[in-house]
Protein backbone atom coordinates (compact mmCIF):
# COMPACT_ATOMS: atom_id res chain seq x y z
CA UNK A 1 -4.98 17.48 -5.43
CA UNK A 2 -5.16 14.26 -7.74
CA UNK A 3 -1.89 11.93 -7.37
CA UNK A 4 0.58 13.21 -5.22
CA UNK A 5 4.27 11.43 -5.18
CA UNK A 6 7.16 12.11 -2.73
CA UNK A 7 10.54 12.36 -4.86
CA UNK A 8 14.72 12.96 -4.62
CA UNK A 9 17.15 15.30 -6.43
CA UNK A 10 20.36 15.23 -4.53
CA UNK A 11 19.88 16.23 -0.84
CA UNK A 12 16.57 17.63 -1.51
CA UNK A 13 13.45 15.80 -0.84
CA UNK A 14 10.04 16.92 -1.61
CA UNK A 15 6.28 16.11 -2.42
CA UNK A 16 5.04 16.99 -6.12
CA UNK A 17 1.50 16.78 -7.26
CA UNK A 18 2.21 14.41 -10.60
CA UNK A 19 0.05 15.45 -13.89
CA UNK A 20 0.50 13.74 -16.85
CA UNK A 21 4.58 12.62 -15.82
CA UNK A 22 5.10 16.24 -15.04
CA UNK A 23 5.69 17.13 -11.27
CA UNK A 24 4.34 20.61 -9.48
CA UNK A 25 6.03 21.04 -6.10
CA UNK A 26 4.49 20.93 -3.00
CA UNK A 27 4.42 24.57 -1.18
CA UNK A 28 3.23 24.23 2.45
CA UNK A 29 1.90 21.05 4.18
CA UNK A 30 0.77 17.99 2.72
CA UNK A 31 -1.60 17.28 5.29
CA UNK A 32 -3.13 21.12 5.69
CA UNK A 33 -3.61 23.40 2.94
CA UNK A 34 -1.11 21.97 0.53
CA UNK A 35 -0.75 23.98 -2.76
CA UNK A 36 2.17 23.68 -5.70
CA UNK A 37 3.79 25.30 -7.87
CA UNK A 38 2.44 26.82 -11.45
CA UNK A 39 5.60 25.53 -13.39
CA UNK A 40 6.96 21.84 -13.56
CA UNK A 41 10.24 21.01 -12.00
CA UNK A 42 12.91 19.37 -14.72
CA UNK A 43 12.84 16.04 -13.84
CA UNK A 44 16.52 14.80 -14.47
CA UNK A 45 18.21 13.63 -11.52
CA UNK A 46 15.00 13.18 -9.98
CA UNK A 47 14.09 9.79 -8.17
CA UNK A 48 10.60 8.60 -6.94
CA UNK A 49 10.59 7.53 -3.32
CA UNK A 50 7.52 6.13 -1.43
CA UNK A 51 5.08 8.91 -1.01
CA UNK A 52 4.99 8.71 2.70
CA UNK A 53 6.84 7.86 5.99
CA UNK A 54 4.30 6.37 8.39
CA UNK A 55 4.48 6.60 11.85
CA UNK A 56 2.84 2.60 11.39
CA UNK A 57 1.75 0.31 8.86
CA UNK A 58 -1.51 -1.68 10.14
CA UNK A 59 -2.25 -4.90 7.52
CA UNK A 60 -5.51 -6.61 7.56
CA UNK A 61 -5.51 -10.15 7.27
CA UNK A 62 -8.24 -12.37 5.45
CA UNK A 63 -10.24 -9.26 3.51
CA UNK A 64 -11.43 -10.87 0.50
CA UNK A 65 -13.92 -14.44 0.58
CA UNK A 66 -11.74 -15.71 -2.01
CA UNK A 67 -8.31 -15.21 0.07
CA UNK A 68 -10.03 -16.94 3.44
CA UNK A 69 -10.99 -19.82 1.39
CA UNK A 70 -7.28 -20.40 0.21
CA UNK A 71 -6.37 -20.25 3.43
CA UNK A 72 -8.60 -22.83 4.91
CA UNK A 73 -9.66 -20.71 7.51
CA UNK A 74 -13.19 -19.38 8.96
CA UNK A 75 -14.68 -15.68 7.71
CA UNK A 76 -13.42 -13.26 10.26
CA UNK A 77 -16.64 -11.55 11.74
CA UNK A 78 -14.24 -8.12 12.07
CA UNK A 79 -10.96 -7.41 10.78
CA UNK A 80 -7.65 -9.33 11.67
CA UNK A 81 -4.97 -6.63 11.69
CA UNK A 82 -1.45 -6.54 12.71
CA UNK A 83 1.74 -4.54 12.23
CA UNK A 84 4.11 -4.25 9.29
CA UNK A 85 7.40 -2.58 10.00
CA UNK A 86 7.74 0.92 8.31
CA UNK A 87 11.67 -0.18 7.36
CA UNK A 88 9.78 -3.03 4.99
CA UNK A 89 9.03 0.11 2.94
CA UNK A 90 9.97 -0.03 -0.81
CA UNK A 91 9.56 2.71 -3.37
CA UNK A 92 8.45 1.79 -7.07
CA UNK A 93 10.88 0.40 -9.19
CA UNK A 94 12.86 -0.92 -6.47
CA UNK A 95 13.94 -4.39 -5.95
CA UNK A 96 12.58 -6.69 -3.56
CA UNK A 97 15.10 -8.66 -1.53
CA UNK A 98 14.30 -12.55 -0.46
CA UNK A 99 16.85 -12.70 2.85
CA UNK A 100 15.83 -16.47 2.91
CA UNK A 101 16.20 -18.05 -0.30
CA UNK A 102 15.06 -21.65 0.54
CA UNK A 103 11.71 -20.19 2.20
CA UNK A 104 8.32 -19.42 0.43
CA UNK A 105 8.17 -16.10 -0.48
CA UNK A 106 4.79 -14.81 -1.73
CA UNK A 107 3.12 -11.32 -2.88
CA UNK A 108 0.30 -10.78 -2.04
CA UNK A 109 -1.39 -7.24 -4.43
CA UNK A 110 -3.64 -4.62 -2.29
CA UNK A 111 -5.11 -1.65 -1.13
CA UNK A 112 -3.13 1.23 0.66
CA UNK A 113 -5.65 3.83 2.78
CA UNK A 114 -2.95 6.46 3.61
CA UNK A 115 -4.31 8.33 6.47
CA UNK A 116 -5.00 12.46 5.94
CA UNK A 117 -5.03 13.55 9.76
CA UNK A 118 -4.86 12.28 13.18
CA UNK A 119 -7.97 10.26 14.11
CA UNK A 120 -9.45 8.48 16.81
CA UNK A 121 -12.95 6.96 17.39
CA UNK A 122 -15.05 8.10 13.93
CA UNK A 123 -17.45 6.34 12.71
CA UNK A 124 -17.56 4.88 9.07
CA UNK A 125 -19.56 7.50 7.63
CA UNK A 126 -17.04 10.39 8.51
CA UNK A 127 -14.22 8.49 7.90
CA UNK A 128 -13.28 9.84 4.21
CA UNK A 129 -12.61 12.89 6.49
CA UNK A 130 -9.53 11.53 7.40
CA UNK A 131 -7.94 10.06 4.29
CA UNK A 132 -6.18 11.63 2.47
CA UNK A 133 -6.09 8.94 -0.73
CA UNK A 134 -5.01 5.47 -1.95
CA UNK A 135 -2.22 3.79 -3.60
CA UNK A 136 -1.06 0.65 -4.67
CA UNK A 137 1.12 -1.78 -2.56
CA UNK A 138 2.36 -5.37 -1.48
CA UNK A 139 2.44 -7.35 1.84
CA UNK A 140 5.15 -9.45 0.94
CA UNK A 141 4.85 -12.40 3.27
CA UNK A 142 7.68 -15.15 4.02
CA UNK A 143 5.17 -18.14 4.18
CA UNK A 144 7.82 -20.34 5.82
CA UNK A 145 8.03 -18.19 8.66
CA UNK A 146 4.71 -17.41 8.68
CA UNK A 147 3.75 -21.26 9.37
CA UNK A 148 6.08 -21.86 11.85
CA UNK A 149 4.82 -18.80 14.49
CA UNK A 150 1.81 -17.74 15.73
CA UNK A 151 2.58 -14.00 15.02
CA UNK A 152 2.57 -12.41 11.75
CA UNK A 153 5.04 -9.70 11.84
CA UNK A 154 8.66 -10.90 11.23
CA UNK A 155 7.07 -12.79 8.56
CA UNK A 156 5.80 -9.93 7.11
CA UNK A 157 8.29 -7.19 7.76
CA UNK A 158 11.59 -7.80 6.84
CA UNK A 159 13.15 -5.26 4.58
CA UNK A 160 11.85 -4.43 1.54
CA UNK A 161 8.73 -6.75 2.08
CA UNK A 162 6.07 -3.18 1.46
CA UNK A 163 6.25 -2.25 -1.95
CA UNK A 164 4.30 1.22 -1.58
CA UNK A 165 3.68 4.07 -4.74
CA UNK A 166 5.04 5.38 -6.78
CA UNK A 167 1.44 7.92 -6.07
CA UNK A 168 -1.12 8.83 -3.52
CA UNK A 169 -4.29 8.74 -5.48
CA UNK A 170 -6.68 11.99 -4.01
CA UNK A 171 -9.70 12.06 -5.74
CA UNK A 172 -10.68 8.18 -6.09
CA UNK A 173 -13.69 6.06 -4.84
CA UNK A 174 -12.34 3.74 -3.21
CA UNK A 175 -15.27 1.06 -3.15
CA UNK A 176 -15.17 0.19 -6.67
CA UNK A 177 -11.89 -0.24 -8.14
CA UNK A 178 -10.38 -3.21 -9.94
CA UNK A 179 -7.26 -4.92 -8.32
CA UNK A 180 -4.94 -6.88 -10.17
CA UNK A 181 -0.88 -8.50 -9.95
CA UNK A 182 0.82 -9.58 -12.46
CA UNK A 183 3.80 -11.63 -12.27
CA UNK A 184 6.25 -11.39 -15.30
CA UNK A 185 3.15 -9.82 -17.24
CA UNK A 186 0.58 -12.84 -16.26
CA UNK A 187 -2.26 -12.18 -14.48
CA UNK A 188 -2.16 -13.90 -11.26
CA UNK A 189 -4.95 -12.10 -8.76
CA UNK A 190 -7.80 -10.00 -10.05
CA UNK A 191 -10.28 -8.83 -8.23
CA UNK A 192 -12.40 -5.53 -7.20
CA UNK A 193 -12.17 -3.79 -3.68
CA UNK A 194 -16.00 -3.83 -3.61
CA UNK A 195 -15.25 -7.27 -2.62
CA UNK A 196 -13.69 -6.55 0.30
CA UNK A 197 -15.23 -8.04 3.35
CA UNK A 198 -14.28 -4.96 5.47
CA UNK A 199 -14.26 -1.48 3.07
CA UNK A 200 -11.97 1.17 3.61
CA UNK A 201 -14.53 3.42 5.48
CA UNK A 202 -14.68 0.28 7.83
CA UNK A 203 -11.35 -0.73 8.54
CA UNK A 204 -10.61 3.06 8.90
CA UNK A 205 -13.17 3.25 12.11
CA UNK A 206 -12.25 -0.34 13.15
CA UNK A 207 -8.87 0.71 13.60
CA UNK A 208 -9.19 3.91 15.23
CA UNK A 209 -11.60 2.55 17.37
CA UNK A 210 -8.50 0.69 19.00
CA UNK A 211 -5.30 3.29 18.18
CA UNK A 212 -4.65 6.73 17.51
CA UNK A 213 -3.88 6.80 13.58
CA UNK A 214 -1.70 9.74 12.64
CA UNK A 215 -1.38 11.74 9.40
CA UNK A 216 0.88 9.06 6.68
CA UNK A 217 -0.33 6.19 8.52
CA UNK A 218 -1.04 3.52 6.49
CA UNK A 219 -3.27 0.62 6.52
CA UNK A 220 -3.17 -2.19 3.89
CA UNK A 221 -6.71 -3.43 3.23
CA UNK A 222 -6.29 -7.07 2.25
CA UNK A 223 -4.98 -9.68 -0.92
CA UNK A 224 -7.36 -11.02 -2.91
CA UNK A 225 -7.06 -14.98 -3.58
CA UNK A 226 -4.35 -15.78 -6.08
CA UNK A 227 -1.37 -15.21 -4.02
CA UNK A 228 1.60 -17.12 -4.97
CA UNK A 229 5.54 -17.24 -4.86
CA UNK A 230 8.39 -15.23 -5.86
CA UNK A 231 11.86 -16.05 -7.14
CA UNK A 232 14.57 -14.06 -8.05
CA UNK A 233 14.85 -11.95 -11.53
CA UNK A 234 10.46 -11.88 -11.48
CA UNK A 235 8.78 -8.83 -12.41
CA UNK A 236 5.75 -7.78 -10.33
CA UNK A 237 3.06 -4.96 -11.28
CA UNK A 238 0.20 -4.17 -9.00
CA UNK A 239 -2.55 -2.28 -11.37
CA UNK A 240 -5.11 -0.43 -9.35
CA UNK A 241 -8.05 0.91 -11.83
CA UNK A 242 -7.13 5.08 -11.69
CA UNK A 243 -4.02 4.94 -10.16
CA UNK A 244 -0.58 4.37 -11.71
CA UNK A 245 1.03 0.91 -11.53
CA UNK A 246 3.79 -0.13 -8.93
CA UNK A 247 6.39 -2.10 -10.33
CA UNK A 248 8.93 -4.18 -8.77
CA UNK A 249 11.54 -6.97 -9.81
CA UNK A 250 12.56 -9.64 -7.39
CA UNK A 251 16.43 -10.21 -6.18
């Protein structure tokens, strides 16, 4: 498998492995011994959904030395992690929706590990075992919530507020990569996950060490510094190095 996308044409929803813009079905299970068809399906009609439904989304907070020092706030000595809602979801090219237009709305670009098979307990060297790839996405925070409570999740889940795809990248390291957001094509956050504080191997064991994760889980691994607001009509790309972009406009 390389990038693998989860896609629409009518009533029918299915995964496709993606190769240069041409989609190969899925025939049997993503998560078991998944393998596709020889001819690509004709893509009119078709529309690219979010490449997984997680049973739960687990953020980490405070992942990058750059993003603790905007906050003000002390380096965690393990990871800060709460829970997104899996209705935040968004596919690619979707648009984001600000319910609250006199709050601060921010993105915030990162890291999705997109969990292979359940898992509980492993340690960080067998943890590649049990992803099953990458992909780009947002935690999309409402800052003006997010200030006034001591929890993180309504600030962080209302609909639309997890822009997730379009691909699940397969055959990536992911300790290495360059991270970057742009915001009406400027560059506002740039960074590389072998910055990250916690890697995915870690956060992976972390988190199981505490809860079952189950195949299409997802954890987001962290924002770089940079984060800033949104308003209505912006464009936002998330460019992960090997992995096709996520784009989003703002409503």
């Amino acid at each position: 498998m390389a990038a693998i996308g989860r896609f629409q044409k009518g009533d029918d929803v299915f995964h496709a492995k993606v190769v240069d813009g041409e989609l190969f079905r899925l025939r049997g299970d993503l998560f078991g011994s998944p393998s596709f068809d020889r001819k690509p399906t004709p893509a009119k009609g078709i529309r690219t959904l979010t490449p997984v439904t997680p049973t739960k989304i687990i953020a980490v907070g405070l992942n990058y030395a750059e993003h603790v020092r905007d906050s003000g706030q002390a380096m965690p000595k393990e990871p800060l992690i709460w829970f997104k809602a899996p209705s935040a979801l968004l596919a690619d090219g979707a648009k984001i929706e600000i319910p609250h237009p006199q709050h601060r709305v921010d993105f915030e670009a990162e890291l999705a590990i997109v969990i292979g098979r359940r898992v509980r307990n492993v340690p960080p060297t067998a943890a590649a075992r049990y992803i099953l790839g990458y992909a780009p996405a947002q935690d999309i925070t409402d800052r003006t919530v997010q200030n006034s409570e001591s929890q993180w999740c309504r600030a962080k889940s209302f609909d639309t507020f997890l822009p997730f795809g379009p691909y699940i990248e397969t055959q990536i390291d992911p300790h290495n990569l360059t991270l970057q957001m742009f915001q009406n094509g400027q560059l506002r956050q740039n960074a590389n996950t072998a910055q990250l504080l916690f890697n995915c191997y870690r956060l992976v064991s972390f988190i199981s060490a505490n809860m079952t994760l189950l195949a299409g889980d997802l954890i987001l691994t962290g924002t770089p510094g940079g984060s800033g607001p949104i308003r209505s009509g912006d464009r936002l790309e998330v460019r992960i190095q090997g992995m096709a972009p996520l784009l989003n406009s703002v409503k």
